[in-house]
PDB file of N, CA and C in Angstrom:
ATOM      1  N   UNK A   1     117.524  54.103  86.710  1.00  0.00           N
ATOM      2  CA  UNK A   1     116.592  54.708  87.626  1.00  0.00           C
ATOM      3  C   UNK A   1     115.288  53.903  87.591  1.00  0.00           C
ATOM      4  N   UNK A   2     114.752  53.362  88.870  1.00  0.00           N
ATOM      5  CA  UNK A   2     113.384  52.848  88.503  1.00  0.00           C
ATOM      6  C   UNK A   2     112.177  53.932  89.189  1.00  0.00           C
ATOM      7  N   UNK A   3     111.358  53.882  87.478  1.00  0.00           N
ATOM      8  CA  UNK A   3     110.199  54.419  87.840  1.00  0.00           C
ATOM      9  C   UNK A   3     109.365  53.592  88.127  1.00  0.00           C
ATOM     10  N   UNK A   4     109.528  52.246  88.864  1.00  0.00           N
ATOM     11  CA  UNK A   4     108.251  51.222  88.558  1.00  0.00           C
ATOM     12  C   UNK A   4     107.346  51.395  90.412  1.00  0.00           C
ATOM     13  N   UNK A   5     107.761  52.502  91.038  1.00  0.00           N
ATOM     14  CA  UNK A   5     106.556  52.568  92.135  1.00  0.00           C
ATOM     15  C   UNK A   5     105.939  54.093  91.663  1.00  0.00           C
ATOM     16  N   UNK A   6     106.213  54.937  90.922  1.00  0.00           N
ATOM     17  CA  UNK A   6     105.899  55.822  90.452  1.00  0.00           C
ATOM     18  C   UNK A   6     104.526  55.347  89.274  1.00  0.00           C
ATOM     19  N   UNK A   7     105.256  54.396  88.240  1.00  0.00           N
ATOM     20  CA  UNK A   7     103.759  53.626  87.644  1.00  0.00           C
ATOM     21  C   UNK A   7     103.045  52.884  88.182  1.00  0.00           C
ATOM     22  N   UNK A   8     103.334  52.770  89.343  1.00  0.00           N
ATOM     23  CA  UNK A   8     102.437  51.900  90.258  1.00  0.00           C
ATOM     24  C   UNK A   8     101.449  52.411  91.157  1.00  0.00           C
ATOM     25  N   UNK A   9     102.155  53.816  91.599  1.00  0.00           N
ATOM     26  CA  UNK A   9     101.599  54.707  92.315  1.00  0.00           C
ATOM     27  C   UNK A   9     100.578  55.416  91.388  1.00  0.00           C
ATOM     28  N   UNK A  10     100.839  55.771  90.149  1.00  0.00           N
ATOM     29  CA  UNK A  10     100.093  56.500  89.062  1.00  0.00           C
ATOM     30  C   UNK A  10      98.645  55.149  89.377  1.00  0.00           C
ATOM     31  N   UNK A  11      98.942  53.784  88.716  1.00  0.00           N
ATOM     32  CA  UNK A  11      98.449  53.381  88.137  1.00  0.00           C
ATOM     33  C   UNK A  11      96.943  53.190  89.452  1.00  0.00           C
ATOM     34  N   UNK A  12      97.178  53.303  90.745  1.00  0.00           N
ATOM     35  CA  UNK A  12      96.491  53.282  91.875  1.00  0.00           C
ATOM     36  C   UNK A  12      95.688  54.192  91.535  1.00  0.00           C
ATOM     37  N   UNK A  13      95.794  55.556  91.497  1.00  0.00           N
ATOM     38  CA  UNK A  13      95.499  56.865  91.436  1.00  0.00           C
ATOM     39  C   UNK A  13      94.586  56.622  90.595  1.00  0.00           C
ATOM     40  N   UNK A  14      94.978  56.329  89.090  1.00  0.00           N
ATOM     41  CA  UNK A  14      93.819  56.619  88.369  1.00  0.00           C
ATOM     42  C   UNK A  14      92.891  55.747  88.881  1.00  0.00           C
ATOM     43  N   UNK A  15      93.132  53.996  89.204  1.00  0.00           N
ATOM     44  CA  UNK A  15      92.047  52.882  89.473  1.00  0.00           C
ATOM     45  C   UNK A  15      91.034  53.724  90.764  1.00  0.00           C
ATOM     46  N   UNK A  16      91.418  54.610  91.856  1.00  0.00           N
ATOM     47  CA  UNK A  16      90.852  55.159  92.350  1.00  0.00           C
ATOM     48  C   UNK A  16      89.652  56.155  92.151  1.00  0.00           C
ATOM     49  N   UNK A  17      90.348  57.194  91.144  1.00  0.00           N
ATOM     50  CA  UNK A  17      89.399  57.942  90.257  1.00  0.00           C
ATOM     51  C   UNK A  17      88.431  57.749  89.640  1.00  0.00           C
ATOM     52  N   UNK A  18      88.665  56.646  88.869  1.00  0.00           N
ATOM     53  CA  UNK A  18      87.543  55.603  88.429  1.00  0.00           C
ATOM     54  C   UNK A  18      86.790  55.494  88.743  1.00  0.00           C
ATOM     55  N   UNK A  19      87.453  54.502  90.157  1.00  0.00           N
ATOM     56  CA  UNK A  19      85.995  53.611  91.024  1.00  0.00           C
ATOM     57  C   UNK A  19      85.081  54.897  91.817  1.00  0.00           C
ATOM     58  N   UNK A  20      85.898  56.155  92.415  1.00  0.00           N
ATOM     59  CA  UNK A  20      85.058  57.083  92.688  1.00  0.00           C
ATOM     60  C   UNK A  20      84.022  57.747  91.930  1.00  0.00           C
ATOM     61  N   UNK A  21      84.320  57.999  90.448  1.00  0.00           N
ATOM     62  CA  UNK A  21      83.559  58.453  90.305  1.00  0.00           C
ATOM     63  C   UNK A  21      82.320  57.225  89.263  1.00  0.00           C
ATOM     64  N   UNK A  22      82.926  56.415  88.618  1.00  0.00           N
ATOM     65  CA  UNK A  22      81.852  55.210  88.807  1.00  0.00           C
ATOM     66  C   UNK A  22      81.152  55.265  89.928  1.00  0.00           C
ATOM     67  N   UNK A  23      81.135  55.006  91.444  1.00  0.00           N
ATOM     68  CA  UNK A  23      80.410  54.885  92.066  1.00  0.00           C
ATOM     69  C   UNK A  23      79.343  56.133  92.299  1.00  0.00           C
ATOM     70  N   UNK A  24      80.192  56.822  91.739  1.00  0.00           N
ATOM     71  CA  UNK A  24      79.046  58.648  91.987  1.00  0.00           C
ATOM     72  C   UNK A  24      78.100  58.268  90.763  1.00  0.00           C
ATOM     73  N   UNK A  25      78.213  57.779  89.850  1.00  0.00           N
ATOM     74  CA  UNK A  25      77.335  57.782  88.822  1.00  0.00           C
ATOM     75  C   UNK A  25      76.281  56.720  89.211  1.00  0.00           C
ATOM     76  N   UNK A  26      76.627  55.613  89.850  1.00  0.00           N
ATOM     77  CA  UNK A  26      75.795  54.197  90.358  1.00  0.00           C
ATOM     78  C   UNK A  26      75.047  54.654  90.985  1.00  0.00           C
ATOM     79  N   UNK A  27      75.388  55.086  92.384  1.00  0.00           N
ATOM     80  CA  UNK A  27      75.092  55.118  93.602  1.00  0.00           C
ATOM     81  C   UNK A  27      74.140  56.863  93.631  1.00  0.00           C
ATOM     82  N   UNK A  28      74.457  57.478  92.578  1.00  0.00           N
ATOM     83  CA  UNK A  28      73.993  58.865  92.791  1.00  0.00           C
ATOM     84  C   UNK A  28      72.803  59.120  92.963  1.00  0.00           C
ATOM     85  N   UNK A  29      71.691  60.394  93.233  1.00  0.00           N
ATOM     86  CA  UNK A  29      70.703  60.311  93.268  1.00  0.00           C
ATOM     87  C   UNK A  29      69.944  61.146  91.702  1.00  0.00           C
ATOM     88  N   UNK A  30      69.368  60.564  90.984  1.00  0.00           N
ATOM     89  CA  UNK A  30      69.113  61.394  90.047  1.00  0.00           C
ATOM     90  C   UNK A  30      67.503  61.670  89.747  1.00  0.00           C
ATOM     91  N   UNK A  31      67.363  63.115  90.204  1.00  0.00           N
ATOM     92  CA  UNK A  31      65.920  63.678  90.008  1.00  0.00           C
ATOM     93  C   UNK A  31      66.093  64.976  88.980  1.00  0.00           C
ATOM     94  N   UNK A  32      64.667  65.030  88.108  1.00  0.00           N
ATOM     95  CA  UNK A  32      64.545  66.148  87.611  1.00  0.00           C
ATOM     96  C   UNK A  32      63.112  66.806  87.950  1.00  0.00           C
ATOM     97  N   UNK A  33      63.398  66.952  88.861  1.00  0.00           N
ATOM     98  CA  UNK A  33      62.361  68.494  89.023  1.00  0.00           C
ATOM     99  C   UNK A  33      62.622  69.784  87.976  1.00  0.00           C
ATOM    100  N   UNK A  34      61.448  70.102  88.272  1.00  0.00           N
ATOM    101  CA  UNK A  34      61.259  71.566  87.218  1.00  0.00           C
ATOM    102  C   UNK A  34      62.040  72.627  88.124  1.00  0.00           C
ATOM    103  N   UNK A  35      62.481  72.470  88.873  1.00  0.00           N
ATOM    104  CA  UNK A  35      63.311  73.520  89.740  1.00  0.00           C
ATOM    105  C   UNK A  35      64.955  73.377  90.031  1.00  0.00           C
ATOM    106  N   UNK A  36      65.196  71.999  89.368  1.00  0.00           N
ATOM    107  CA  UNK A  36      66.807  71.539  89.953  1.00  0.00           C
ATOM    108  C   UNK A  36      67.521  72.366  89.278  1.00  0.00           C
ATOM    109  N   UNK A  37      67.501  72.432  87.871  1.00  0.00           N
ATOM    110  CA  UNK A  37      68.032  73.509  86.759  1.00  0.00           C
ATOM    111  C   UNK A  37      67.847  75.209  86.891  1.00  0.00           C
ATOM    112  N   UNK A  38      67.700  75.604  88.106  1.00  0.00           N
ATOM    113  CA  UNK A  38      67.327  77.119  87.978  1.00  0.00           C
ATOM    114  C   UNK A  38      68.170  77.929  88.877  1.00  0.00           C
ATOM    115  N   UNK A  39      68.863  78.730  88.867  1.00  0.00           N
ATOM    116  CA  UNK A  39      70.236  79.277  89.901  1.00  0.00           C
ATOM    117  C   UNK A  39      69.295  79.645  90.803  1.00  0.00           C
ATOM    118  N   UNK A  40      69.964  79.309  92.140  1.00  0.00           N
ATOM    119  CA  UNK A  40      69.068  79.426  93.455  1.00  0.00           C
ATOM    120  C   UNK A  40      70.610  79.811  94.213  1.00  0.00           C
ATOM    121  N   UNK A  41      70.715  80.572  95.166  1.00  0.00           N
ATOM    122  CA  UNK A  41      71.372  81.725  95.965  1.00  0.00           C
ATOM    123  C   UNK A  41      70.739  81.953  97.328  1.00  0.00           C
ATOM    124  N   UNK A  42      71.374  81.213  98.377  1.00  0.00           N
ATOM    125  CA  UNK A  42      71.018  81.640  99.777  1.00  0.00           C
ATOM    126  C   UNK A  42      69.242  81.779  99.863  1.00  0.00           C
ATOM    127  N   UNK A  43      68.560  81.361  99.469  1.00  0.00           N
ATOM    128  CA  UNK A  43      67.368  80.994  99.662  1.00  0.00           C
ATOM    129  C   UNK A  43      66.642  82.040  98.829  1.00  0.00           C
ATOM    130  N   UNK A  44      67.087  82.306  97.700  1.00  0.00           N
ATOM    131  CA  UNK A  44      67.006  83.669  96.959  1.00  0.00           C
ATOM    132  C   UNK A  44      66.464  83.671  95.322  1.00  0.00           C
ATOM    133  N   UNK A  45      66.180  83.333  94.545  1.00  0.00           N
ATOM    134  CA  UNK A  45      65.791  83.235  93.311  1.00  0.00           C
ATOM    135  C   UNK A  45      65.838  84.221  92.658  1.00  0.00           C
ATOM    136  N   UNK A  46      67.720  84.141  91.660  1.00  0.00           N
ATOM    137  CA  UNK A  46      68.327  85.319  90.877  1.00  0.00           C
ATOM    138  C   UNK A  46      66.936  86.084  90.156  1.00  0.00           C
ATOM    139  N   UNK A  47      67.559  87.477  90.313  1.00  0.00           N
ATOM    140  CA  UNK A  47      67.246  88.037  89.148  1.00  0.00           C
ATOM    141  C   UNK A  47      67.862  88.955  88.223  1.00  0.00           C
ATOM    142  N   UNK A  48      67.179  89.121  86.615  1.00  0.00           N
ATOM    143  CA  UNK A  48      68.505  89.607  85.844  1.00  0.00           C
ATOM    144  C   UNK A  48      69.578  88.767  85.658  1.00  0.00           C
ATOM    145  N   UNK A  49      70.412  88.978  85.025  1.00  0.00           N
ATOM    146  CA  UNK A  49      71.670  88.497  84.071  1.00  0.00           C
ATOM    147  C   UNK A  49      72.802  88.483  85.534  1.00  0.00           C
ATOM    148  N   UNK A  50      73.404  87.683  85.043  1.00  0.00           N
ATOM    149  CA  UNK A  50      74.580  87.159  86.027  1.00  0.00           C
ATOM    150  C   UNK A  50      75.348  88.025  85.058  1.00  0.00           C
ATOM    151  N   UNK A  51      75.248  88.357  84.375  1.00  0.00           N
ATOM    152  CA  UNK A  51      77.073  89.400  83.449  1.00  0.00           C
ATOM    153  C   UNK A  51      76.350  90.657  84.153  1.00  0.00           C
ATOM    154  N   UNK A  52      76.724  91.060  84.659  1.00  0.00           N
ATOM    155  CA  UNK A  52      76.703  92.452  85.378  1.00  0.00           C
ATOM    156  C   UNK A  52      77.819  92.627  85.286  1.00  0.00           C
ATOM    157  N   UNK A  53      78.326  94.235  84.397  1.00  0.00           N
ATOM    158  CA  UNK A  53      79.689  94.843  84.631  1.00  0.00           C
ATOM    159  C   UNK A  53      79.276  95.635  85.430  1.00  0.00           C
ATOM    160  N   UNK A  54      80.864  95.288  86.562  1.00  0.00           N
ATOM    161  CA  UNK A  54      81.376  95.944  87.957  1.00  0.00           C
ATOM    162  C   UNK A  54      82.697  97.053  87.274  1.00  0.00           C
ATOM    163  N   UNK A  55      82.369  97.718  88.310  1.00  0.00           N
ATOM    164  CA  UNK A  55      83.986  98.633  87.670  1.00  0.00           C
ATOM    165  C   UNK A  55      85.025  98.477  88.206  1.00  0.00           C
ATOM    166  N   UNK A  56      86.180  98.842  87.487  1.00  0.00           N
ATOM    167  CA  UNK A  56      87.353  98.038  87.743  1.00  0.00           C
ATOM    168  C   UNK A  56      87.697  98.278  89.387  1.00  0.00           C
ATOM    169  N   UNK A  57      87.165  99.511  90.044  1.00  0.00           N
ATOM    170  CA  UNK A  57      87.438  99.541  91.592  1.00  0.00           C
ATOM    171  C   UNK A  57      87.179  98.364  92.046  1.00  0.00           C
ATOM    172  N   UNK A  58      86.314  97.449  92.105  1.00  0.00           N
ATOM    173  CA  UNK A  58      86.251  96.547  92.828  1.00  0.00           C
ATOM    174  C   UNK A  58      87.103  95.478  92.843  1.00  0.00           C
ATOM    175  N   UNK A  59      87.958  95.041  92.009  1.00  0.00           N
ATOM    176  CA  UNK A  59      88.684  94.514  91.223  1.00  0.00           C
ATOM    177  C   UNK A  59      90.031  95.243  92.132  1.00  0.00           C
ATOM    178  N   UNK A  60      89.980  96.328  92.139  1.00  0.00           N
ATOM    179  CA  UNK A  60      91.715  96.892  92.441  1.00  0.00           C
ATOM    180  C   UNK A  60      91.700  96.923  93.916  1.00  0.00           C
ATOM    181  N   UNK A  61      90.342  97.307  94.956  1.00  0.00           N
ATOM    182  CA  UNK A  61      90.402  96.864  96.106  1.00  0.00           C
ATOM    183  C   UNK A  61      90.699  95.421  96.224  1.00  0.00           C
ATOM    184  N   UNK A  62      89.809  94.430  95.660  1.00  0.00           N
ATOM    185  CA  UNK A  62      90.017  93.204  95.805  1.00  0.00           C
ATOM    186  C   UNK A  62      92.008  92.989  96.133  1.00  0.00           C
ATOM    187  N   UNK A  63      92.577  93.321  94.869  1.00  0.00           N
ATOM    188  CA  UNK A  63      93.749  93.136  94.566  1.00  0.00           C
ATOM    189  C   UNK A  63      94.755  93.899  95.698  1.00  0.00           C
ATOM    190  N   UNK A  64      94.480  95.256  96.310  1.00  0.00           N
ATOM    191  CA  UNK A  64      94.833  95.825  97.238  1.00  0.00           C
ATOM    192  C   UNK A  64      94.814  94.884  98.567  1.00  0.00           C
ATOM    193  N   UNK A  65      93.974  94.347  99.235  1.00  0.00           N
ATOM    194  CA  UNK A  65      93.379  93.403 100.087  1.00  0.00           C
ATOM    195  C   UNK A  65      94.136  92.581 100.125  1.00  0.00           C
ATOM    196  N   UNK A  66      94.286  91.608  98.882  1.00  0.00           N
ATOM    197  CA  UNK A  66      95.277  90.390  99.070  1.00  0.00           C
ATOM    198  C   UNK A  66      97.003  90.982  98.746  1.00  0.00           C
ATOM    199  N   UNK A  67      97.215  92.088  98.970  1.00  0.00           N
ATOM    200  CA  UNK A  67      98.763  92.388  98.646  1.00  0.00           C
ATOM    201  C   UNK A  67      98.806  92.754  99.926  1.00  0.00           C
ATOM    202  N   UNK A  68      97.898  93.729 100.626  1.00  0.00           N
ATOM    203  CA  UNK A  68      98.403  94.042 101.952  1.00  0.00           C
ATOM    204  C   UNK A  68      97.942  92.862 102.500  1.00  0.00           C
ATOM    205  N   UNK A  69      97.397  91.778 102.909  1.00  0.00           N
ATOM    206  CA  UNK A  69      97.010  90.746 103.661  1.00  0.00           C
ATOM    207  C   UNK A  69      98.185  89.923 103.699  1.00  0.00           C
ATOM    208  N   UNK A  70      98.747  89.711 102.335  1.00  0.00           N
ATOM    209  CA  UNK A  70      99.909  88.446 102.202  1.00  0.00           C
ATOM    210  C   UNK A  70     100.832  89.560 103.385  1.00  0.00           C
ATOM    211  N   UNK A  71     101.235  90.883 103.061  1.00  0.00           N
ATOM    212  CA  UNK A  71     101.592  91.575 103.845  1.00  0.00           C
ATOM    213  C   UNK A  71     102.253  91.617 105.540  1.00  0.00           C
ATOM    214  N   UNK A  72     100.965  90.948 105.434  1.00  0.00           N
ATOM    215  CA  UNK A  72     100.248  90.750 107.224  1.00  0.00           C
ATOM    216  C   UNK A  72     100.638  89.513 107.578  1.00  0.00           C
ATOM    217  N   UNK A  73     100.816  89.058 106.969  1.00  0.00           N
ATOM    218  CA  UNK A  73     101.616  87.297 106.850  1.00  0.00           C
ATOM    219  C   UNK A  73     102.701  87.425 106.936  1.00  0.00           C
ATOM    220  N   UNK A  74     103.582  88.118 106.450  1.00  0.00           N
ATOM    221  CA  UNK A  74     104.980  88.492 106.489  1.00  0.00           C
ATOM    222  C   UNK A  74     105.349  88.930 107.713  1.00  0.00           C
ATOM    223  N   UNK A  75     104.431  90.022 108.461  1.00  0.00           N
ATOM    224  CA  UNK A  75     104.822  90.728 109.520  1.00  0.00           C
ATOM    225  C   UNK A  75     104.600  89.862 110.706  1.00  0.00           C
ATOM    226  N   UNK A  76     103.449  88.904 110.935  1.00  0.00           N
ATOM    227  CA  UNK A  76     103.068  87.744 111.591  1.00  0.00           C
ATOM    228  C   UNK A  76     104.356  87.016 111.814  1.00  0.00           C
ATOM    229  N   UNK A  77     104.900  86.561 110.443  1.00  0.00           N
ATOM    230  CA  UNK A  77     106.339  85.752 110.840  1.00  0.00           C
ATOM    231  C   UNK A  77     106.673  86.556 111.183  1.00  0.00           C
ATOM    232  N   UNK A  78     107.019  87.607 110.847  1.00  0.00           N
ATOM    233  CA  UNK A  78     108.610  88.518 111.834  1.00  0.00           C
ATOM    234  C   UNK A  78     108.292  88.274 113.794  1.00  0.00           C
ATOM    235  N   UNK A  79     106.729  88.933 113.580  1.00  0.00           N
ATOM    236  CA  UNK A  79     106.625  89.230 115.251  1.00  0.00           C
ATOM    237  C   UNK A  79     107.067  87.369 115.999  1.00  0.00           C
ATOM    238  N   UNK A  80     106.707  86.685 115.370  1.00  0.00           N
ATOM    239  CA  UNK A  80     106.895  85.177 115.996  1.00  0.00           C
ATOM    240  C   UNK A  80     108.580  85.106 115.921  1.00  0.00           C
ATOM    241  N   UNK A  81     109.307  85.265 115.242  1.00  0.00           N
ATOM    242  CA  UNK A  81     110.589  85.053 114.751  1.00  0.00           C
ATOM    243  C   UNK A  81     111.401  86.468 115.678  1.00  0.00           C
ATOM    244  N   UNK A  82     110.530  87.167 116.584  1.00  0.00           N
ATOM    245  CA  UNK A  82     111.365  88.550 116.873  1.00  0.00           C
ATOM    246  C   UNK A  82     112.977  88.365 117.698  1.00  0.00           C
ATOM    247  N   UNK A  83     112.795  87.186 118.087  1.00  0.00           N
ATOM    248  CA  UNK A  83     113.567  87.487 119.486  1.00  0.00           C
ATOM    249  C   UNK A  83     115.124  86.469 118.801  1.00  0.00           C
ATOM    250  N   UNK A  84     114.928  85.660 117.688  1.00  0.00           N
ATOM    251  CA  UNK A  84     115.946  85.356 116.859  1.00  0.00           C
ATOM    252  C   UNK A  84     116.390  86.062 116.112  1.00  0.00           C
ATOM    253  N   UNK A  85     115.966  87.209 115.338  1.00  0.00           N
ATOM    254  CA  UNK A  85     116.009  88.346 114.559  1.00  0.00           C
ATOM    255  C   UNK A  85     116.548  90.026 115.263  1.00  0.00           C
ATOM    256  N   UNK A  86     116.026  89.643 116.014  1.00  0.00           N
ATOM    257  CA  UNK A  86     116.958  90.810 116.917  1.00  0.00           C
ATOM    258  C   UNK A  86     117.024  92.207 116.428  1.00  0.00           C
ATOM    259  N   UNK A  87     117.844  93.252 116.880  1.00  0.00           N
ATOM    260  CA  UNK A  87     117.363  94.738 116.311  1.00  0.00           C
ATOM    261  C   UNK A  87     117.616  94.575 114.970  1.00  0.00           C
ATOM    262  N   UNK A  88     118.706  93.513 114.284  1.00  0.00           N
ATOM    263  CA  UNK A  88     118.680  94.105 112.657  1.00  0.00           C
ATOM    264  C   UNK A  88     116.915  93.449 111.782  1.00  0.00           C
ATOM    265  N   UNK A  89     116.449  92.533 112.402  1.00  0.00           N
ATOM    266  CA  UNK A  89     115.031  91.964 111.921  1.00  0.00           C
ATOM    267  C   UNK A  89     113.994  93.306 112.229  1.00  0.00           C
ATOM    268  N   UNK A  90     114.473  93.568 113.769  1.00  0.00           N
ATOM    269  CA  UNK A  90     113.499  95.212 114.050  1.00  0.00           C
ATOM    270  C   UNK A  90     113.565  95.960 113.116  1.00  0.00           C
ATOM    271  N   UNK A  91     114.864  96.422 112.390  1.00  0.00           N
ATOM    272  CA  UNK A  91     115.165  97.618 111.550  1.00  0.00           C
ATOM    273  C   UNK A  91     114.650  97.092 110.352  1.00  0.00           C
ATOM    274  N   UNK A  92     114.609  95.374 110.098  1.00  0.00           N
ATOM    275  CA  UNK A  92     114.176  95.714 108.352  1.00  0.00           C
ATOM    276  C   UNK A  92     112.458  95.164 108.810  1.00  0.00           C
ATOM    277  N   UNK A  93     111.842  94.888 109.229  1.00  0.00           N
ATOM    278  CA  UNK A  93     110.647  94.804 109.340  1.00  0.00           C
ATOM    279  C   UNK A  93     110.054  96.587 109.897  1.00  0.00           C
ATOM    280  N   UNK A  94     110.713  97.485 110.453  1.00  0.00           N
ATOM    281  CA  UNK A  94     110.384  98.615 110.606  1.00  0.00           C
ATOM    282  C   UNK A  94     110.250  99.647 109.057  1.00  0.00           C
ATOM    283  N   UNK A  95     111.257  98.812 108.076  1.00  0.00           N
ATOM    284  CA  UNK A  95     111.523  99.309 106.697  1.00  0.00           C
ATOM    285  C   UNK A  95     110.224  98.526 106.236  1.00  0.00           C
ATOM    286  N   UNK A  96     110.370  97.840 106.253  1.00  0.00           N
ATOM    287  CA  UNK A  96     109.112  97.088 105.263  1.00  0.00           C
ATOM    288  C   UNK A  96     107.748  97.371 105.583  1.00  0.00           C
ATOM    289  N   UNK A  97     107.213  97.677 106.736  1.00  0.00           N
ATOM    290  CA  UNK A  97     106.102  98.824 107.296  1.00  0.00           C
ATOM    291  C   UNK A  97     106.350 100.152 107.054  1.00  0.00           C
ATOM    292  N   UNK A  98     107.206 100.304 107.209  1.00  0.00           N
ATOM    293  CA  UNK A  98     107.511 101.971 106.238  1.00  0.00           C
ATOM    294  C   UNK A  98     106.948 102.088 104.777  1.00  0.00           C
ATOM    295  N   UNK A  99     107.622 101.140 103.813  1.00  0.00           N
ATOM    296  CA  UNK A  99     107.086 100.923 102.283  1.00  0.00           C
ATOM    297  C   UNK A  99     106.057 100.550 102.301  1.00  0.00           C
ATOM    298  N   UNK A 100     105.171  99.380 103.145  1.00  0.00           N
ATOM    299  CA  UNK A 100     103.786  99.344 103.212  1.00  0.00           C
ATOM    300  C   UNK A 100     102.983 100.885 103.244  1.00  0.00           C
ATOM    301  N   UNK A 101     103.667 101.670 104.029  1.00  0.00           N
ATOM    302  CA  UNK A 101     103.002 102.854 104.931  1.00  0.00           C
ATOM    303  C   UNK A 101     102.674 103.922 104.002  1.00  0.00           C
ATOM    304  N   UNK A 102     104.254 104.084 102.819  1.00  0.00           N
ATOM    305  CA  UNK A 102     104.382 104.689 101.648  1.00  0.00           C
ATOM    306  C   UNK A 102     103.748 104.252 100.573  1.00  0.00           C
ATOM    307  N   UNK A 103     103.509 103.195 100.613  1.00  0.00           N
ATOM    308  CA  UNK A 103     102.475 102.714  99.194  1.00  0.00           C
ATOM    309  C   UNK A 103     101.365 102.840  99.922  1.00  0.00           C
ATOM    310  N   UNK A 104     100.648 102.487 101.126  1.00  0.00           N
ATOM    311  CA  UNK A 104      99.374 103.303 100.924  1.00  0.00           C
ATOM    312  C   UNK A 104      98.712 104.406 101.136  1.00  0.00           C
ATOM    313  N   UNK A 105      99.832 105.297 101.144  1.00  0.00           N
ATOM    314  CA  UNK A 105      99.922 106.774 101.049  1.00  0.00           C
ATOM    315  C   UNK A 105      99.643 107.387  99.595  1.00  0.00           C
ATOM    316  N   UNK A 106     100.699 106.423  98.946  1.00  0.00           N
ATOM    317  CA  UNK A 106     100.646 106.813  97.880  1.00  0.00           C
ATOM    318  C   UNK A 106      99.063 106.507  96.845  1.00  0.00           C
ATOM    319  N   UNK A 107      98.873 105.229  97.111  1.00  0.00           N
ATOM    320  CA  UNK A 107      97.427 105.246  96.704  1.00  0.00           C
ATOM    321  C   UNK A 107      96.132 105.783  97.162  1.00  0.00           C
ATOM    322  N   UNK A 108      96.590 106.300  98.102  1.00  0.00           N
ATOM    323  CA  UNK A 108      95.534 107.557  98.807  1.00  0.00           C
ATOM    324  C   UNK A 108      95.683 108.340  97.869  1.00  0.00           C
ATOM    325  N   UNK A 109      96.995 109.371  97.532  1.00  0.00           N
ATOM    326  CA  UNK A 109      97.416 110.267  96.945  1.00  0.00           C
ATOM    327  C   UNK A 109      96.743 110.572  96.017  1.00  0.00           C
ATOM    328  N   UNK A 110      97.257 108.592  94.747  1.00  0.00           N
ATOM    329  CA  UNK A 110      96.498 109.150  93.405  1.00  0.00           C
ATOM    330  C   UNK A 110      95.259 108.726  93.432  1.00  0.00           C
ATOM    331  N   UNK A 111      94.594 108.520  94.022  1.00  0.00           N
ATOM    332  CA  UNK A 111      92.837 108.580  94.436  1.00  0.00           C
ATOM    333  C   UNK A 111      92.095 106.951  93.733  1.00  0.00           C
ATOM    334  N   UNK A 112      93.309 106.051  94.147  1.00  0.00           N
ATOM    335  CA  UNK A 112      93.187 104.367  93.576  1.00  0.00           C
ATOM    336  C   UNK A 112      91.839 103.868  95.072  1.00  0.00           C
ATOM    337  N   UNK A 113      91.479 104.390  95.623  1.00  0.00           N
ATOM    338  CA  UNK A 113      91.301 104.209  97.097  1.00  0.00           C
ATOM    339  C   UNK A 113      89.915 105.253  97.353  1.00  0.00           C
ATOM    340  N   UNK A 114      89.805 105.816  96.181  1.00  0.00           N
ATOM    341  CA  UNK A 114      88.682 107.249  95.950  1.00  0.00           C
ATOM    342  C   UNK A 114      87.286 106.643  95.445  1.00  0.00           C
ATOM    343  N   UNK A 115      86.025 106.104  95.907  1.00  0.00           N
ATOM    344  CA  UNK A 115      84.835 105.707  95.383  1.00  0.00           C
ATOM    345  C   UNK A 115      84.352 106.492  94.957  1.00  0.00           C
ATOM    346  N   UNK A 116      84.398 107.788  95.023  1.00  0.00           N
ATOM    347  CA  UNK A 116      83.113 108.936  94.484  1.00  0.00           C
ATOM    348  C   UNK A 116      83.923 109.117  92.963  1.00  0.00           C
ATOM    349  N   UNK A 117      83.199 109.732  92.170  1.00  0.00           N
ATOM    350  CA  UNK A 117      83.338 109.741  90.971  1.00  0.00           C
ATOM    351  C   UNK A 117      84.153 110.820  90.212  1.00  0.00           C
ATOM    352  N   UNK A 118      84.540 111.757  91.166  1.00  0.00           N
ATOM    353  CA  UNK A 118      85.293 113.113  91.224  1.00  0.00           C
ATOM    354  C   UNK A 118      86.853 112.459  91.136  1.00  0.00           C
ATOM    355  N   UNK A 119      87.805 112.627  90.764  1.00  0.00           N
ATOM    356  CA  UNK A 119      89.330 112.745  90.608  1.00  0.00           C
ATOM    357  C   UNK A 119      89.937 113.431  90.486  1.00  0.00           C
ATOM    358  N   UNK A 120      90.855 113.516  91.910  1.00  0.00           N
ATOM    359  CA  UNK A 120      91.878 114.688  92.439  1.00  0.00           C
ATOM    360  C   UNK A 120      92.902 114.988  91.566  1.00  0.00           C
ATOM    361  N   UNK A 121      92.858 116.578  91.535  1.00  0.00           N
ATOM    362  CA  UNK A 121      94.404 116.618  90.549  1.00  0.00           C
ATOM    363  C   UNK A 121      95.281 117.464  91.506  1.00  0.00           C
ATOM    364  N   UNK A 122      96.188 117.122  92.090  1.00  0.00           N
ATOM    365  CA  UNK A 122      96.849 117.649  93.035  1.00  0.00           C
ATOM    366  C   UNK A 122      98.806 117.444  92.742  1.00  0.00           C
TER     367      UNK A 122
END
């Protein structure tokens, strides 16, 4: 088996890396102002500690968001793909919006989806 365009190809890659970032170091601009070092934000000058604990809600919406979104990606292909897929693609993309429909029912239910500080016991 020859690997010899594979070490050749490697060996490009890194000579590239190199010279890029050699040239970022040459060519760069280097100032120190008394201000370059200080977190700056949308024209904003932090205040307080960047460790701020968030509670885990934000975190489980986040995570909610990208499960139903990939979701939405799935159903996107189906609707493009409909007319090759035909009623049995109708029936399981009608199932798979169903279980979407049921899981976020269900996280309604157990109050994953609830901001106020109260928790339903039902």
């Amino acid at each position: 088996m020859d690997l010899w365009p594979l070490a050749v190809y490697l060996v490009i890659v890194i000579m590239l890396v190199v010279a890029m970032l050699g040239l970022s170091f040459v060519l760069g601009q280097r100032h120190h102002n008394r201000a370059t070092g200080t977190p700056y934000e949308s024209g904003i000058l932090s205040q307080g500690s960047a460790r701020v604990r968030l509670s885990a809600k934000f975190y489980l919406v986040a995570m909610f968001f990208v499960i139903f979104d990939l979701e939405a990606v799935f159903i996107f292909a189906w609707a493009i793909s409909v007319r090759e897929t035909g009623w049995t693609g109708y029936g399981e993309a009608s199932l798979f919006m169903a279980v979407l429909l049921a899981t976020l029912v269900y996280l309604w239910r157990v109050g994953a989806l609830d901001w106020s500080g109260s928790r339903r016991t039902s």
